[in-house]
Every structure is written in C-alpha cells, then in structure tokens.
Protein backbone atom coordinates (compact mmCIF):
# COMPACT_ATOMS: atom_id res chain seq x y z
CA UNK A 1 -23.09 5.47 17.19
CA UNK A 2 -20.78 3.81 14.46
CA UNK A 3 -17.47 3.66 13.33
CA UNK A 4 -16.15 4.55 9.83
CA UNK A 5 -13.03 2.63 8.66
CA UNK A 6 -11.15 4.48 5.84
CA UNK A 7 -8.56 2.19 4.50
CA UNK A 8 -5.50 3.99 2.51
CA UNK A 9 -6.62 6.37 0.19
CA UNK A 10 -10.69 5.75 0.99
CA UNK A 11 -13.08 8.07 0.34
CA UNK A 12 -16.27 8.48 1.64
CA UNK A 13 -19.00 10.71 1.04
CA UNK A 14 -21.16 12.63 3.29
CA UNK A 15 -24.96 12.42 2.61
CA UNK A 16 -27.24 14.87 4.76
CA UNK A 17 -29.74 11.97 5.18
CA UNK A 18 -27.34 9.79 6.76
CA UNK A 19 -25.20 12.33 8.28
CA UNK A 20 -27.51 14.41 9.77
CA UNK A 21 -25.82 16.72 13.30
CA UNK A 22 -23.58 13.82 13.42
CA UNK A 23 -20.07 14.72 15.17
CA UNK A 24 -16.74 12.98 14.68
CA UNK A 25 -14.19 11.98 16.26
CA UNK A 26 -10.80 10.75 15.19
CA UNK A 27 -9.75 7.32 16.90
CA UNK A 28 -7.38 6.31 14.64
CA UNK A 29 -4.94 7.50 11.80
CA UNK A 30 -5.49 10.90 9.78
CA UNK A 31 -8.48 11.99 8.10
CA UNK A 32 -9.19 15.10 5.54
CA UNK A 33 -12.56 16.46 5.29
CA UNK A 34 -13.14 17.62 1.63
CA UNK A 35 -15.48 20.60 1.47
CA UNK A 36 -18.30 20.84 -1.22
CA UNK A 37 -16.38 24.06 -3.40
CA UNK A 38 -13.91 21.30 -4.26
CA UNK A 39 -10.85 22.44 -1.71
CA UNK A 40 -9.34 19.92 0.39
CA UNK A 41 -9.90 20.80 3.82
CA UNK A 42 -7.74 20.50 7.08
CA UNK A 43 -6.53 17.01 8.04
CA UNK A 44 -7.17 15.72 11.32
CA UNK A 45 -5.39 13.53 13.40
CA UNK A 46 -6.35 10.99 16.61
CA UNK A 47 -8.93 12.59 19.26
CA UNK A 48 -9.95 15.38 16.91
CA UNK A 49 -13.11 16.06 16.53
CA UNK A 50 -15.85 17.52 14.12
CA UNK A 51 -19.19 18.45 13.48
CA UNK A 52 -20.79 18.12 10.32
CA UNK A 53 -23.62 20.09 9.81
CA UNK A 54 -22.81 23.24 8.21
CA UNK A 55 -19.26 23.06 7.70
CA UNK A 56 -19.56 22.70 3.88
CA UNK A 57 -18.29 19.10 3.99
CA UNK A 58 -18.88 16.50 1.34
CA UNK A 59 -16.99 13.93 2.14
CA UNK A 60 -14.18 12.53 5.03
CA UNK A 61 -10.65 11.14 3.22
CA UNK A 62 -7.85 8.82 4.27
CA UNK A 63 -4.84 10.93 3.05
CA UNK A 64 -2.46 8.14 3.79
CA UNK A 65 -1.43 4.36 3.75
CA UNK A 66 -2.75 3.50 7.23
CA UNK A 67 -6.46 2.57 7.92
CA UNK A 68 -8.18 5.41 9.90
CA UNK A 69 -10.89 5.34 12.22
CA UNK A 70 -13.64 7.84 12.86
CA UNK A 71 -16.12 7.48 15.62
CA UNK A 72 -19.23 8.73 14.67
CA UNK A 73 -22.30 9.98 17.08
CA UNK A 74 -25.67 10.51 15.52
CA UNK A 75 -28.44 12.49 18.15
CA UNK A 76 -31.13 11.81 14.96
CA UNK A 77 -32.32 8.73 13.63
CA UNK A 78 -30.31 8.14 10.31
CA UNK A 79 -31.40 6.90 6.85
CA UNK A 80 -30.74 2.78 6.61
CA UNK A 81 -29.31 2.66 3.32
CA UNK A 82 -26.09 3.62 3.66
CA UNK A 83 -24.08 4.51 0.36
CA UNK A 84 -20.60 2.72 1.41
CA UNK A 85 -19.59 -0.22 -0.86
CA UNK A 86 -17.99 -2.62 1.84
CA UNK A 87 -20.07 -3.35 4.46
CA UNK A 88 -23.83 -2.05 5.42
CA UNK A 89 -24.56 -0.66 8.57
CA UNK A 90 -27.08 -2.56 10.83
CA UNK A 91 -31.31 -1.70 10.93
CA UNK A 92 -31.06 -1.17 14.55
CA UNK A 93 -28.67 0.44 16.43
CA UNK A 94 -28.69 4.04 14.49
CA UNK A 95 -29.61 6.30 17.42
CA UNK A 96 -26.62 7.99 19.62
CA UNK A 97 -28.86 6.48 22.52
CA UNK A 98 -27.89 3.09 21.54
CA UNK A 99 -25.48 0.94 22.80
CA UNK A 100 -24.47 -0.92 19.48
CA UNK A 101 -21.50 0.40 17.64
CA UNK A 102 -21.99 -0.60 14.25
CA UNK A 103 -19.14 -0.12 11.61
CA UNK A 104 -19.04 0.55 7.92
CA UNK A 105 -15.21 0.12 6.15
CA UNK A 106 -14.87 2.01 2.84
CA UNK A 107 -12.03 1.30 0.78
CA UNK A 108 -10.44 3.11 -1.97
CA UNK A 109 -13.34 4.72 -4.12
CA UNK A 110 -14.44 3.19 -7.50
CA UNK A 111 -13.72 6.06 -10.08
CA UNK A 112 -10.69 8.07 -7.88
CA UNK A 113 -7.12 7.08 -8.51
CA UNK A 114 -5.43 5.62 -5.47
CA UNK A 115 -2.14 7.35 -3.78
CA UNK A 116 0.06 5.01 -5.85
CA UNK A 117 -0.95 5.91 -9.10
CA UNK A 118 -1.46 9.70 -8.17
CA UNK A 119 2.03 9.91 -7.25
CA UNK A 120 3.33 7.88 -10.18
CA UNK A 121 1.05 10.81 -12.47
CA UNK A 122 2.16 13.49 -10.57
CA UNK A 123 6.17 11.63 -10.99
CA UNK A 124 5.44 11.48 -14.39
CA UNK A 125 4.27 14.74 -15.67
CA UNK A 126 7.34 15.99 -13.33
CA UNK A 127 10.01 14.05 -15.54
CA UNK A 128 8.01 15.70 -18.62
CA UNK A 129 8.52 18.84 -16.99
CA UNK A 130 12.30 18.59 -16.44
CA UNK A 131 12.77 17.35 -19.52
CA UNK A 132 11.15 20.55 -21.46
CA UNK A 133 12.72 22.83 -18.68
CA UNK A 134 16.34 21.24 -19.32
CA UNK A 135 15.77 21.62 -23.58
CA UNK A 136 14.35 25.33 -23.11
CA UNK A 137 17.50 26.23 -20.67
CA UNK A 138 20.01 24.34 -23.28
CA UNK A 139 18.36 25.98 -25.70
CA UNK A 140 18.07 29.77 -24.46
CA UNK A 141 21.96 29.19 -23.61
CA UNK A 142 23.11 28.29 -26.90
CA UNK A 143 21.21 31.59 -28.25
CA UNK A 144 22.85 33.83 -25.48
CA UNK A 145 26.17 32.29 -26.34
CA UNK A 146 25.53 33.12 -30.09
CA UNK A 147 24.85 36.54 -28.96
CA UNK A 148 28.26 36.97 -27.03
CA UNK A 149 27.38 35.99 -23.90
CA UNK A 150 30.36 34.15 -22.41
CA UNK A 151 29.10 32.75 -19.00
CA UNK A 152 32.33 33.40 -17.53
CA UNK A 153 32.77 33.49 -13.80
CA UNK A 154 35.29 35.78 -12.23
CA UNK A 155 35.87 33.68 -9.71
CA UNK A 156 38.16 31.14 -10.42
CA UNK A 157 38.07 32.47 -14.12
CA UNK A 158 35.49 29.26 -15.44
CA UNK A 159 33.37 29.62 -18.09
CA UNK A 160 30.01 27.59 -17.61
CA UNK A 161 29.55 25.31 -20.26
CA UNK A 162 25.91 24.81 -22.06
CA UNK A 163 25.79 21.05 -20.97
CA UNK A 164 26.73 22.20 -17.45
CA UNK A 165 23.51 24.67 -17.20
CA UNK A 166 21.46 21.44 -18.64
CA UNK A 167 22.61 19.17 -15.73
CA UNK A 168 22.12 21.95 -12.88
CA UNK A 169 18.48 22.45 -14.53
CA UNK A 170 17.70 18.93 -14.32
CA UNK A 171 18.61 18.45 -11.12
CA UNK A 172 17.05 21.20 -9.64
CA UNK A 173 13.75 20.69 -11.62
CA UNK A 174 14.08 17.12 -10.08
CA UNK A 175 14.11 18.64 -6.52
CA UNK A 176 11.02 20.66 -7.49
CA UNK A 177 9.59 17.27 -8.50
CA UNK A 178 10.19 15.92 -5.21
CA UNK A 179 9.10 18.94 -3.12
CA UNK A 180 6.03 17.82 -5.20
CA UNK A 181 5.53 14.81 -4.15
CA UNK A 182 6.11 15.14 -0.38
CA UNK A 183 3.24 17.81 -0.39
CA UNK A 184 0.85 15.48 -2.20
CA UNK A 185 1.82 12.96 0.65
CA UNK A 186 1.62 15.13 3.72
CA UNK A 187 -0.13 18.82 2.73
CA UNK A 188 -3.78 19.55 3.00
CA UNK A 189 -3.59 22.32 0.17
CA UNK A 190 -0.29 20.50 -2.25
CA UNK A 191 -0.57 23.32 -5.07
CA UNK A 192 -0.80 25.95 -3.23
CA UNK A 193 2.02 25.26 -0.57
CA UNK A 194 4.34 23.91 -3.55
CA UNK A 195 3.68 27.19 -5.20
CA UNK A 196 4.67 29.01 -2.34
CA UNK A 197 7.81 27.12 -1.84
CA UNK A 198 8.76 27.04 -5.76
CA UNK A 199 8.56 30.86 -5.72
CA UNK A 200 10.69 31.43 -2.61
CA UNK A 201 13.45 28.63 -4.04
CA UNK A 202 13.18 30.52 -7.28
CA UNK A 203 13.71 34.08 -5.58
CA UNK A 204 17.24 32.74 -3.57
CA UNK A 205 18.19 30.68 -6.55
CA UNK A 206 18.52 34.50 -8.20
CA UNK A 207 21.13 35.64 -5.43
CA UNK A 208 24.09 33.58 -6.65
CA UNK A 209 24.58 35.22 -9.94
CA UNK A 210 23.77 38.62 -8.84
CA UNK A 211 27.19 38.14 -6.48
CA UNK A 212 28.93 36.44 -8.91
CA UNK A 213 31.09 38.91 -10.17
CA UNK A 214 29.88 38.62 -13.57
CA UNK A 215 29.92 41.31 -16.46
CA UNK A 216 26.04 42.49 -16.81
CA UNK A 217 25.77 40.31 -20.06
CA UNK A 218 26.02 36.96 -18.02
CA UNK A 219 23.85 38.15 -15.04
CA UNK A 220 21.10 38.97 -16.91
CA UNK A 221 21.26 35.84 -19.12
CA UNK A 222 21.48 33.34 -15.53
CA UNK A 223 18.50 35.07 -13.97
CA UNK A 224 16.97 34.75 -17.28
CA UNK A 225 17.46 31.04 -17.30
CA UNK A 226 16.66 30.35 -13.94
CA UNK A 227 13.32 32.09 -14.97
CA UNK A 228 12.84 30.33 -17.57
CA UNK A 229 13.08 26.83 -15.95
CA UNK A 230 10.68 27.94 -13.05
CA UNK A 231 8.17 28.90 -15.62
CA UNK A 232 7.94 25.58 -16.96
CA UNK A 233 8.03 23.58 -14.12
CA UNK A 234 6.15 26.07 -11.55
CA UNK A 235 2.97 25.74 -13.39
CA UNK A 236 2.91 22.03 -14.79
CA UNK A 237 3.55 20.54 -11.06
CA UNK A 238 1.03 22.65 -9.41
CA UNK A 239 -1.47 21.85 -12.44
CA UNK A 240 -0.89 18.39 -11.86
CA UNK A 241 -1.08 18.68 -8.24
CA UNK A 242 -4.53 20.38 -8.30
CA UNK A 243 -5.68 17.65 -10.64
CA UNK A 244 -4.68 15.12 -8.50
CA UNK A 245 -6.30 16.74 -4.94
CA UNK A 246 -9.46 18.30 -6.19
C-alpha cells in the first residue's frame, strides 16, 4: 500500500510493472486519469475510487492548484524502481499485505507546461484571436457599408456605426476567451465542451437581428458578421485548448 502525492499540476505516469491490479482511491483533492489514445479522462474527486488494469490509463493528473492524494493498494508484488522524480518508494513494504504505507510525491512534470503558463498560452492566443476577429468584423462592415448596407435599426431609428460592431466583437470574443479558460480550469474534455457552448452562444447571438426590424440588407449582413467572428475565434480557442489538454 502507498500513497501518491500529486502537487498542482503533477503528472504521473502509470507503468504496468509498477502498477500492476493496483486500485485507487482518492483521499485528497481531484485527480484526472489520462487514457493512453491521448483523451483526458473523467476527474475524480475524494473517496473515489479506481482500478487500473484495463481501463486504458497512462497516467493519474492533478488538474488543479491543491496537492491531491491517492491511496494506492497493490495485491502483486511491484517493480522497486519507481519512475517518480521526488521521492523513491521503500524496498520493503510493496505488498497490499503490508502494513507500511510508503509515499511517493510527484511534482509538476519535467517537459509539460504547468497550469500557469497553459492558461497564460491559452490567454494569449485568445487576445490574438479577438484581435483578428475584431479587424475581419471592421473590415466585412466597411465592405457591406460600401455596398449600401446602412445598419439602421428601426427601433429607435440608430444606425450602428462600424467602430460600434468592432467594440461589441471584442467584447464578446473576450467572453469566449474566458468561457475558455474556466473549462481549461474545471472541464475534463475543455475543447469539446467550449465547442459546444461557443456554438449554442453563436446560435442565440443570431436571434437579435432576426427581430430587429431591419430591412433584409442589414439582417443578412449582422448574421453574417456574427459568423464571421465565431469562425475565427471558435476554432483557434478550441485548437489551443486541445493543445494544451492532450
């Protein structure tokens, strides 16, 4: 029996001669189990428990800031070179039969960016994002205008200036950013749940100017626009989030 520490954003890996019918359990914090395709796989929290043989899983993760805890029970004798950088596990002790509850603590793996600088990537190519979303909208305006669209809103009789469909771009490409982020943070599958969400947010943001009020011109050139932002920023944050999870 042993325990394996996971600081923040640890990783470590599962090797068959070590982990042989071992079963976990959750004592402390969250852990991920990554499965060998690449996917990440569900996270568990305190008092879960898992077996390892045959579940496809190559390694157990700490997806957040505090240190998790996994009890580990072993029915086999295990290898006694254990592949962990921090600590080594003792000679004796190995069997589930004994009484000694040796630990190994793994903190954040050599050669895998830690949380901090995954978010600041995943921030960054975001801002890149908005930034080529907000040009392309400003852009694809200016054209529509030069083609006789006049953005003009019944209601209230305002026209909708090209700066004005800049700003609302950037700010909802900066939401999208965010959504981003908090699924990198909390979600066991980030891409795929933020692509999810991006579609549905993308879908409703198409209601308002179809009840506008609008002559046909101007409808079709706001859904056109709010298409065109989602298909720069859809993609590029759920590249960058399955860069940054796989």
């Amino acid at each position: 029996m042993r325990t394996l520490t996971l600081r923040g954003g640890a990783r470590a890996e599962v090797v068959t001669a070590e982990w042989h019918d071992a079963f976990g359990v959750v004592t402390g914090g969250r852990v991920q189990l990554e499965l060998r395709d690449g996917e990440p796989g569900p996270v568990l929290g305190p008092d879960a428990g898992f077996w390892l043989r045959g579940t496809g899983v190559r390694a157990l993760r700490n997806p957040g800031r505090r240190t998790a805890r996994v009890r580990v029970f072993t029915p086999g004798a295990v290898a006694r070179h254990s592949t962990h950088p921090l600590r080594q596990p003792p000679d004796e002790g190995d069997d589930m039969i004994s009484m000694k509850d040796s630990e190994i603590v793994a903190g954040p793996a050599s050669g895998r960016p830690s949380y901090t600088h995954r978010f600041r990537g995943l921030a960054g190519t975001g801002l890149i994002a908005t930034l080529a979303a907000m040009v392309t909208t400003t852009l694809a305006a200016a054209l529509a205008r030069a083609a006789g669209v006049d953005f003009e809103i019944p209601d209230g009789g305002e026209t909708i200036p090209v700066s004005g469909i800049a700003v609302v771009t950037g700010f909802f490409s900066v939401v999208g950013v965010v959504i981003a982020v908090a699924l990198l943070r909390w979600s066991a599958r980030p891409a795929d749940r933020f692509v999810w969400t991006a579609v549905a947010l993308t879908a409703l943001s198409l209601v308002p100017p179809l009840i506008s009020g609008a002559n046909s011109a101007t409808i079709t050139a706001l859904l056109g626009l709010h298409l065109v932002a989602a298909a720069v920023m859809i993609p590029a944050l759920a590249r960058s989030l399955r860069t940054r999870t796989d």
